[in-house]
Protein backbone atom coordinates (compact mmCIF):
# COMPACT_ATOMS: atom_id res chain seq x y z
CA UNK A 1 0.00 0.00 0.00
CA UNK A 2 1.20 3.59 -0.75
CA UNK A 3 0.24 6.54 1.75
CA UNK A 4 0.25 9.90 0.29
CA UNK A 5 0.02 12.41 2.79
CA UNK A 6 -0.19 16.21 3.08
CA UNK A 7 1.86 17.89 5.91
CA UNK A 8 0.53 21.50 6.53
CA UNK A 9 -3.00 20.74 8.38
CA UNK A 10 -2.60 17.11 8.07
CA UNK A 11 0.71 15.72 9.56
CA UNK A 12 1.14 19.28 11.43
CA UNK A 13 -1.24 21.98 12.16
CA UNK A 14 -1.56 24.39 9.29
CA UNK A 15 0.73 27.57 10.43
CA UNK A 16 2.50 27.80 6.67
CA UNK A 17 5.15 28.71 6.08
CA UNK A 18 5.86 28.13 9.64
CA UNK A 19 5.50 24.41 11.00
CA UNK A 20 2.80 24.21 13.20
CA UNK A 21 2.47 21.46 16.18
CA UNK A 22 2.72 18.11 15.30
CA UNK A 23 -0.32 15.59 14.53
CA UNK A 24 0.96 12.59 16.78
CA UNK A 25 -1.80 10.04 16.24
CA UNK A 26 -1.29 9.85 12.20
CA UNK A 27 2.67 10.34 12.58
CA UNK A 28 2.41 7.31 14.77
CA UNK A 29 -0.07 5.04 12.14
CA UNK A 30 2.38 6.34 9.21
CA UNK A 31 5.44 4.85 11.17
CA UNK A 32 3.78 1.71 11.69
CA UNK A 33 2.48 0.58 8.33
CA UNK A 34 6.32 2.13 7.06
CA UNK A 35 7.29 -1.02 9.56
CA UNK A 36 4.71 -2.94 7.87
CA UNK A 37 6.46 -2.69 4.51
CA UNK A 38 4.06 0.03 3.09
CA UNK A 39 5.42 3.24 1.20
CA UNK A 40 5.05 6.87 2.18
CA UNK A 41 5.00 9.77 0.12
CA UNK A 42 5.10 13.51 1.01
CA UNK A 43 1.96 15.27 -1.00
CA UNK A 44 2.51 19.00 -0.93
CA UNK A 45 2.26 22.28 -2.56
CA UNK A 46 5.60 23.41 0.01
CA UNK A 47 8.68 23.63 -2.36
CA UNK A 48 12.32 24.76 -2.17
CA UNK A 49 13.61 25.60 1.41
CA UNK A 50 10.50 25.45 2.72
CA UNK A 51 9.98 21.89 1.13
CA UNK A 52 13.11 20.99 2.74
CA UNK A 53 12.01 22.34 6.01
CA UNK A 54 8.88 19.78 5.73
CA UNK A 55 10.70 16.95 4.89
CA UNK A 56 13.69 17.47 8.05
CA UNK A 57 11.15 18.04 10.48
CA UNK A 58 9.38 14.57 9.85
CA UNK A 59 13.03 12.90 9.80
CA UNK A 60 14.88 14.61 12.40
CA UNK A 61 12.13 15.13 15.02
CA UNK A 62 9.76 12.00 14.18
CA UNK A 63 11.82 9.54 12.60
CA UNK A 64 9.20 10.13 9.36
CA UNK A 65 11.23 9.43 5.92
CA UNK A 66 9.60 9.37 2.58
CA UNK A 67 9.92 7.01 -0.35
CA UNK A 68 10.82 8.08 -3.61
């Protein structure tokens, strides 16, 4: 299974371009099917630094890293 998810309002509360607070319970179920074998992609409109931003906060504070 693939899981395409959105990050501002979705995995994080929508404060754009900031990062708002994180959404625990999802970030939690996304980790677990990753451990499952499923694949997770990033689905946003976020792009350059601010992309990057997105995609370090999942990794570096939730242990959240995206498929390709």
């Amino acid at each position: 299974m693939i899981y395409a998810v959105d990050f501002d309002g979705t995995l994080c509360e929508c404060k754009y371009p900031k990062i708002g607070k994180p959404n625990m319970p999802l970030i939690r179920f996304l980790l677990s099917e990753q451990l499952k074998g499923h694949k997770l992609i990033l689905y946003t409109m976020r792009e350059g630094d601010s992309l990057n931003d997105a995609v370090n906060w999942c990794s570096q504070n939730h242990k959240l890293v995206f498929d390709d």
